[in-house]
Protein backbone atom coordinates (compact mmCIF):
# COMPACT_ATOMS: atom_id res chain seq x y z
CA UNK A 1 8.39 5.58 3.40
CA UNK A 2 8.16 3.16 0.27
CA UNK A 3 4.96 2.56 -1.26
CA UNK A 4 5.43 -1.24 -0.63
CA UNK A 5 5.72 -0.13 3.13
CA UNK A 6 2.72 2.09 3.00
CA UNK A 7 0.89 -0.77 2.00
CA UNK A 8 2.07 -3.40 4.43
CA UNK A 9 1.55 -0.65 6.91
CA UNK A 10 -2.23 -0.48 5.98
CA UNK A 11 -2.75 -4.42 6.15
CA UNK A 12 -0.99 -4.62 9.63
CA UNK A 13 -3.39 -1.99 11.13
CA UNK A 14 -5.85 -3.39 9.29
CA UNK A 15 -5.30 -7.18 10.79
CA UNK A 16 -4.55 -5.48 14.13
CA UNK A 17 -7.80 -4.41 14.69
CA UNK A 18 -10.66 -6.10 17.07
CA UNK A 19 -13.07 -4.88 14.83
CA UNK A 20 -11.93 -6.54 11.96
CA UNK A 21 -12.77 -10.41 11.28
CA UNK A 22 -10.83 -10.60 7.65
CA UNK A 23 -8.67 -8.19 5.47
CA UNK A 24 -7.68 -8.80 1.78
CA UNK A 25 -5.24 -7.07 0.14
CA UNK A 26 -3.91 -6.43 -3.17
CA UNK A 27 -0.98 -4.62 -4.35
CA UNK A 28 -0.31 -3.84 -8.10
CA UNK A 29 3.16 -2.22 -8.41
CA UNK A 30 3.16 0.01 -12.15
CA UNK A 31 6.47 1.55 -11.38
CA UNK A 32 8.82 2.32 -9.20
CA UNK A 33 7.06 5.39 -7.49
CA UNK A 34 3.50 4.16 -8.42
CA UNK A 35 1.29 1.21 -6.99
CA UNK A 36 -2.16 0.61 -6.93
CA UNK A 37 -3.47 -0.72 -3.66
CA UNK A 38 -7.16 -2.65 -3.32
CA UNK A 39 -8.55 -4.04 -0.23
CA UNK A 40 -11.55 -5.46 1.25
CA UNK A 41 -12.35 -5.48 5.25
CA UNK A 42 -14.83 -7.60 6.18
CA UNK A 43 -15.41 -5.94 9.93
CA UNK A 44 -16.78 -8.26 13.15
CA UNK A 45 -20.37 -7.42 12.21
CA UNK A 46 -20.16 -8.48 8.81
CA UNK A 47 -20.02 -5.09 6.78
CA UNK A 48 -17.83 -4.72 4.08
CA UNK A 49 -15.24 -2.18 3.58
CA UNK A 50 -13.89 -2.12 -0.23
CA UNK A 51 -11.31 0.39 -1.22
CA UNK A 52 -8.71 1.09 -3.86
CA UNK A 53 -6.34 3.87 -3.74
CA UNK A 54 -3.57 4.94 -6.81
CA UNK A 55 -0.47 6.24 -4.91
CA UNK A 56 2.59 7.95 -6.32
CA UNK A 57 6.24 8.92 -4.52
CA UNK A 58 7.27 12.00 -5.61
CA UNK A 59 9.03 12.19 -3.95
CA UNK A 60 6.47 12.15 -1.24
CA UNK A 61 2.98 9.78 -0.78
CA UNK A 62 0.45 11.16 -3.10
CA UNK A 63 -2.63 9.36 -2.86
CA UNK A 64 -3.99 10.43 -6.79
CA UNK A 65 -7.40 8.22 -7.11
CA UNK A 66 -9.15 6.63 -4.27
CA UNK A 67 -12.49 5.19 -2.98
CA UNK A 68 -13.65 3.78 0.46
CA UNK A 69 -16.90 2.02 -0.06
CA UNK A 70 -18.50 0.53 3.09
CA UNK A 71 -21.61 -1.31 2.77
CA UNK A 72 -23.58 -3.49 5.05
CA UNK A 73 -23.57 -7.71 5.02
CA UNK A 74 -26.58 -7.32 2.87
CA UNK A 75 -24.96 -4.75 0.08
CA UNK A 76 -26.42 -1.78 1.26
CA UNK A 77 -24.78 1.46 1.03
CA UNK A 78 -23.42 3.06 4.47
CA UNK A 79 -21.18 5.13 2.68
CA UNK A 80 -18.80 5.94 -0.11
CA UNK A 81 -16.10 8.49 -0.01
CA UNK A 82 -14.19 8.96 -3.24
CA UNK A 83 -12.54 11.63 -5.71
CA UNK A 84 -13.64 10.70 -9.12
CA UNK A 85 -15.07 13.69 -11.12
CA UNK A 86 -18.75 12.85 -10.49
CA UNK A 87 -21.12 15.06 -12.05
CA UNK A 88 -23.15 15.66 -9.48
CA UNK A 89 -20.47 16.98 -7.66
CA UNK A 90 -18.83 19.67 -9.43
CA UNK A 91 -20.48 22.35 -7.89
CA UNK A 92 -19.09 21.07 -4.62
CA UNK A 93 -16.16 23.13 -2.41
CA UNK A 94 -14.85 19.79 -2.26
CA UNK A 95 -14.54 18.95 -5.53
CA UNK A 96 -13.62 16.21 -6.67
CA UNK A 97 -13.84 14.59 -3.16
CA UNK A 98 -17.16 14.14 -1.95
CA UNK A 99 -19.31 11.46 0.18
CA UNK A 100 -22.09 9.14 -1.02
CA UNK A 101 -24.86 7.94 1.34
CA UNK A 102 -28.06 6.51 1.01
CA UNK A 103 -29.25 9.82 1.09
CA UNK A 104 -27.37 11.13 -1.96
CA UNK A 105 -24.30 12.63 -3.02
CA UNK A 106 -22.90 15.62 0.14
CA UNK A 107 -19.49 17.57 0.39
């Protein structure tokens, strides 16, 4: 599958859904075999679901940098999941990939 694909696949589930009032999406081609894909959800309650993902084709779908952020209509933190090389986190099995809540930073 073509990165431009992957990404037009994500929007159409995206727009499919009930639960989903609006989708944005924005897709930054660098090369040939490298995009980088940001989004925003705005769901049927009114939290916000902000993302950004790096992808490379190498010749499979590599997803390299990412980071869901979902927050309420008032800007409150449900929950982030992401894989940049927080310090908090290196002593995690999971590192670099690890989940922010309100509660702090988990596996």
């Amino acid at each position: 599958m073509l990165l431009t694909e992957y990404a037009r696949s994500v929007h159409g589930l995206l727009a499919s859904s009930p639960h989903v009032a609006s989708v944005s999406l924005s897709i930054d081609e660098r090369t040939t075999k490298a995009i980088y894909l940001r989004g925003t959800v705005v769901f049927v309650d009114q939290s916000v679901l902000r993302f950004k993902e790096f992808l490379v084709a190498d010749p499979a779908i590599r997803k390299v940098k990412y980071a869901y952020h979902w927050s309420t209509r008032d800007e409150n933190l449900l929950f982030r999941y992401d894989n940049a090389a927080d310090i908090t986190a290196r002593s995690f099995r999971t590192f670099p990939h690890h989940k922010h809540t309100p509660s702090g930073v988990h596996e």
